[in-house]
C-alpha atoms as a PDB file:
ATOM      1  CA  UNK A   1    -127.820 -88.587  14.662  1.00  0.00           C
ATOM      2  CA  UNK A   2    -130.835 -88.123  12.564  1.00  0.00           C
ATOM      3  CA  UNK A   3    -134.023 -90.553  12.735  1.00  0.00           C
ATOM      4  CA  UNK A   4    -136.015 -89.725  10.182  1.00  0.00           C
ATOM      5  CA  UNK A   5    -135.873 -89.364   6.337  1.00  0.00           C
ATOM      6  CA  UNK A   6    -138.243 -87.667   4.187  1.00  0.00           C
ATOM      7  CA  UNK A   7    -138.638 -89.776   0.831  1.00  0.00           C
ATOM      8  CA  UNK A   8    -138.854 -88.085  -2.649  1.00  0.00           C
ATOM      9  CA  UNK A   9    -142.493 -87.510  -4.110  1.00  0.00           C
ATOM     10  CA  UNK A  10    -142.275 -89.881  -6.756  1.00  0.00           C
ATOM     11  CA  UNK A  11    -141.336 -92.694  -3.533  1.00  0.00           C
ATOM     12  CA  UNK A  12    -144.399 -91.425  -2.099  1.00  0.00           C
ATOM     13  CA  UNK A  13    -146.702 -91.894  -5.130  1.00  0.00           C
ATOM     14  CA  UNK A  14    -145.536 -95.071  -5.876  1.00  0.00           C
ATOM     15  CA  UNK A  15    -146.149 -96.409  -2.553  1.00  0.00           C
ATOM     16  CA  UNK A  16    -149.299 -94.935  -2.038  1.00  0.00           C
ATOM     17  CA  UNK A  17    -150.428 -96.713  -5.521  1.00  0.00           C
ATOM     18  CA  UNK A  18    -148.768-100.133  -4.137  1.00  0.00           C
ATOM     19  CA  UNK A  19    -150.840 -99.713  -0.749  1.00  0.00           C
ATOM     20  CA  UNK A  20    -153.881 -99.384  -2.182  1.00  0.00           C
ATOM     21  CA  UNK A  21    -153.713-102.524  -3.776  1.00  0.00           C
ATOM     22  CA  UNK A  22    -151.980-104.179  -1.338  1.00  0.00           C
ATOM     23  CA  UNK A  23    -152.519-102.595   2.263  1.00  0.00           C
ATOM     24  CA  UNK A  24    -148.908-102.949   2.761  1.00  0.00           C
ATOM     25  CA  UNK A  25    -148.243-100.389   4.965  1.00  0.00           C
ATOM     26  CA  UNK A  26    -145.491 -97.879   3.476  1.00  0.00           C
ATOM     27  CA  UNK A  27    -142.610 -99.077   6.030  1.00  0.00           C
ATOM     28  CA  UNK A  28    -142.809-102.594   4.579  1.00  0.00           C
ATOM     29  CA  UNK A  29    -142.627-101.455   0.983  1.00  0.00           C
ATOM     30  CA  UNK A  30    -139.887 -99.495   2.153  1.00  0.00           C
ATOM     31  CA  UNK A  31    -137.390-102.606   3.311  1.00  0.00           C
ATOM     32  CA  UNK A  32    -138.404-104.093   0.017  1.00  0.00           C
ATOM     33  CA  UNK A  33    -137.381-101.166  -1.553  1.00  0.00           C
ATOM     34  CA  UNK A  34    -133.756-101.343   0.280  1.00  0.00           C
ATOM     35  CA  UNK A  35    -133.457-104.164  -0.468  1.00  0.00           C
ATOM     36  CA  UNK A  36    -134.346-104.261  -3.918  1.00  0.00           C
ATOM     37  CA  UNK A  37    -131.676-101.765  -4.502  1.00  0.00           C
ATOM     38  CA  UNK A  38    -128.946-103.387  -2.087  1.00  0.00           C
ATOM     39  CA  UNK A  39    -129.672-106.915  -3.808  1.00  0.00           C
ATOM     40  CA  UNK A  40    -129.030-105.505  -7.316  1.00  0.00           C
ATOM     41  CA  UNK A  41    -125.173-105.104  -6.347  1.00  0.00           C
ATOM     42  CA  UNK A  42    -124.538-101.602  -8.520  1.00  0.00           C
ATOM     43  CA  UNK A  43    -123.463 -98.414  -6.341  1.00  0.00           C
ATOM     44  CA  UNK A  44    -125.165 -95.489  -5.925  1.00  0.00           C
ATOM     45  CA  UNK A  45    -124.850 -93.075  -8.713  1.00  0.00           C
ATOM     46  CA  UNK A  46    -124.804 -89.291  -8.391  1.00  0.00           C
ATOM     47  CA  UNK A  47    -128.133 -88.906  -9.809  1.00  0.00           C
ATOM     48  CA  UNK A  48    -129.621 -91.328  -7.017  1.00  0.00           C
ATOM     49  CA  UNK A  49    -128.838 -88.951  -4.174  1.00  0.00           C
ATOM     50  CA  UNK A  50    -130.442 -85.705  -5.994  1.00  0.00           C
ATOM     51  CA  UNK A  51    -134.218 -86.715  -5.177  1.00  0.00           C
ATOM     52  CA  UNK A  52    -136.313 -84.259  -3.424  1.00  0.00           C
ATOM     53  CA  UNK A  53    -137.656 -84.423   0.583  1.00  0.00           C
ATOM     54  CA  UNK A  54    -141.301 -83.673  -0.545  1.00  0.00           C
ATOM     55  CA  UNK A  55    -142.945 -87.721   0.407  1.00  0.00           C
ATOM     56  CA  UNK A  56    -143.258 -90.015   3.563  1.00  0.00           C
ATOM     57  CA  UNK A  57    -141.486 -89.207   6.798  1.00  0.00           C
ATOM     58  CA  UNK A  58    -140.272 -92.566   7.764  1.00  0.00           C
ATOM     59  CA  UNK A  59    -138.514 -92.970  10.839  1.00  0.00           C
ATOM     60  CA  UNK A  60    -135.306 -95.129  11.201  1.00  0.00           C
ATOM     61  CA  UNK A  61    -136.593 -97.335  13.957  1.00  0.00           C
ATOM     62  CA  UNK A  62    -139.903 -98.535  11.887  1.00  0.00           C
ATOM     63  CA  UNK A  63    -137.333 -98.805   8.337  1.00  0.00           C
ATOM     64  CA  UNK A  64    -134.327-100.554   9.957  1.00  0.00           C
ATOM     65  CA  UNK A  65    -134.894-101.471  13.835  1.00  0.00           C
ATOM     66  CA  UNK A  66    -132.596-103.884  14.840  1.00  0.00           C
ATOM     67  CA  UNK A  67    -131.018-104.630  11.757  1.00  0.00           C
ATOM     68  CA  UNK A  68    -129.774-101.179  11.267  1.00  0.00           C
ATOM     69  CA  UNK A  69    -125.471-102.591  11.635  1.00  0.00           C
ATOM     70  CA  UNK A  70    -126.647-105.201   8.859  1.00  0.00           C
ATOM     71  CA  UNK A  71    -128.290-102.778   6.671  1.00  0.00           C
ATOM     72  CA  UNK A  72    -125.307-100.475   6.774  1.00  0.00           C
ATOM     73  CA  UNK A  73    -122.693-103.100   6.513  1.00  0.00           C
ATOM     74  CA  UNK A  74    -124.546-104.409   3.134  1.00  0.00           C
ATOM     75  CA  UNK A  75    -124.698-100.655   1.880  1.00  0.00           C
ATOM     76  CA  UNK A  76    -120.827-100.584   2.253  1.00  0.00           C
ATOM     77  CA  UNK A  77    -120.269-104.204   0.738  1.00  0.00           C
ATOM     78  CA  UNK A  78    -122.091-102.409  -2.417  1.00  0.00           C
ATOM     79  CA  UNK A  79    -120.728 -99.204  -1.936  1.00  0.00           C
ATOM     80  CA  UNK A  80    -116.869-101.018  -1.566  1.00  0.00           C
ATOM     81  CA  UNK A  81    -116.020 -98.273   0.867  1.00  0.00           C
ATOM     82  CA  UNK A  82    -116.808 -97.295   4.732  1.00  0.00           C
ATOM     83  CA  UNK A  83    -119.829 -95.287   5.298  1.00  0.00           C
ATOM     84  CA  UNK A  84    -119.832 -93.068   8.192  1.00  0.00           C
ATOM     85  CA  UNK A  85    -122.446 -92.643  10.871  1.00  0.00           C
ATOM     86  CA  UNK A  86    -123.822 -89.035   9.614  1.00  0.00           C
ATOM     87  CA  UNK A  87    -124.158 -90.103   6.054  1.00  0.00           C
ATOM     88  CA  UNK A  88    -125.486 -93.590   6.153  1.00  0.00           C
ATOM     89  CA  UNK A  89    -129.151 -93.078   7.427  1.00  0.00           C
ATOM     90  CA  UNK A  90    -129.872 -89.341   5.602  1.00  0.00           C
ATOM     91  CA  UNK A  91    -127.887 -89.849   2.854  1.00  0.00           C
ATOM     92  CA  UNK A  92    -127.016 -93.599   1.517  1.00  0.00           C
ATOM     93  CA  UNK A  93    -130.420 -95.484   3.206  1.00  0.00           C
ATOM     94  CA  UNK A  94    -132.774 -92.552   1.292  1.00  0.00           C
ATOM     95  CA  UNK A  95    -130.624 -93.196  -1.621  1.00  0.00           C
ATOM     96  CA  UNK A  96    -131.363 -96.746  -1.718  1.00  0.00           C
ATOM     97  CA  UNK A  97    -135.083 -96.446  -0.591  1.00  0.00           C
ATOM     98  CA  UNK A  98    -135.947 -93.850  -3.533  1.00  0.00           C
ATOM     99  CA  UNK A  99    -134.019 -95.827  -5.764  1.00  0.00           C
ATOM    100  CA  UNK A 100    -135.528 -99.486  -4.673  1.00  0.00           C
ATOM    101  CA  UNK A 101    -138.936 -98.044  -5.100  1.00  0.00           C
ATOM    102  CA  UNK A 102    -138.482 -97.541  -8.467  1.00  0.00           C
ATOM    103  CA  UNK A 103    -137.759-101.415  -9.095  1.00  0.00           C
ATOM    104  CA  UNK A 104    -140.064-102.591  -6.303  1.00  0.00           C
ATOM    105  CA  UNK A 105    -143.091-100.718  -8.878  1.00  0.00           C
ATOM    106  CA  UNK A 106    -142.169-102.481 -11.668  1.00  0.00           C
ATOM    107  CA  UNK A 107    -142.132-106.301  -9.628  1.00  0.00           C
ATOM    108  CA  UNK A 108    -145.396-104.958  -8.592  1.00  0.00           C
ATOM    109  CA  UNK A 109    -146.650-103.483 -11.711  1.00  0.00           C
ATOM    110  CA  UNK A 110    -145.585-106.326 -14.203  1.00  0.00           C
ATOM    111  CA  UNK A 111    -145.754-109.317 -12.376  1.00  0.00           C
ATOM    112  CA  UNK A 112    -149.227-111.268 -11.216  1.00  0.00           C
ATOM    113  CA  UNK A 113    -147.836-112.033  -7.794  1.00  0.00           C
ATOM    114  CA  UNK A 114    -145.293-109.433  -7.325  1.00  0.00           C
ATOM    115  CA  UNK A 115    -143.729-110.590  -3.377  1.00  0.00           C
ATOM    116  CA  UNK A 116    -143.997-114.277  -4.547  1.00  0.00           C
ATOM    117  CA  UNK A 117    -141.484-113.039  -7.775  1.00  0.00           C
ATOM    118  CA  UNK A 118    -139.368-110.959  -4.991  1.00  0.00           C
ATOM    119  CA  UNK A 119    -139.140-114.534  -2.737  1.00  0.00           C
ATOM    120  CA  UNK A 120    -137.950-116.501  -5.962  1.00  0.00           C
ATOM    121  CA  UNK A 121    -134.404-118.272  -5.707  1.00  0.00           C
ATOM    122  CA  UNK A 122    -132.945-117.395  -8.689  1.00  0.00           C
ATOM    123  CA  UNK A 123    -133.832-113.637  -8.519  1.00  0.00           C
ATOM    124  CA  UNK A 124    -135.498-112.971  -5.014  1.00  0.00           C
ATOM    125  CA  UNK A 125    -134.344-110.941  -2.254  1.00  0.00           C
END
């Protein structure tokens, strides 16, 4: 079972931009960033899972501790099909995280107040 991901450079420059400005350390940005993708209910495309392993090492305790079933079971609700063990972690949670990063940027780059936008009802996580 693998513990650790390696995110894609362009992850890693985005979060070191958002950390600066925020001090939120990159493991927080990173559940955002799940979620942010999870939350926008559209599967994983090809293209998502052909990013690079040149950014963070994040390990899987820090991203998903003890929410790690719920996190996987939400990845299959999206995904509409069962995820096994070896592919979920390395494969669909990386997926996600580059993928949420993207989207978490733009909250943070467009709006004034970008975790109070993220906690809104209508849109929020």
């Amino acid at each position: 079972m693998v513990f650790k991901i390696k995110t894609s450079k362009k992850t890693m420059q985005l979060y070191e931009e958002m950390t600066a400005s925020t001090n939120y350390a990159p493991f927080i940005l990173s559940k955002l960033s799940i979620s942010l993708s999870i939350k926008s209910g559209v599967p994983l495309e090809d293209a998502d899972f052909k990013t690079d392993t040149y950014g963070l090492e994040l390990n899987r305790q820090t991203i998903t501790s003890e929410w790690d079933e719920l996190y996987k079971c939400l990845i299959e609700m999206v995904e509409n099909r069962h995820i096994e063990d070896d592919e979920y972690f390395q494969k669909y949670i990386k997926a996600h995280l580059d993928r949420g990063a993207k989207m978490l940027y733009s909250e943070f780059k467009y709006n004034k107040d970008f975790l109070i936008s993220l906690l809104d009802d209508k849109k929020g996580i």
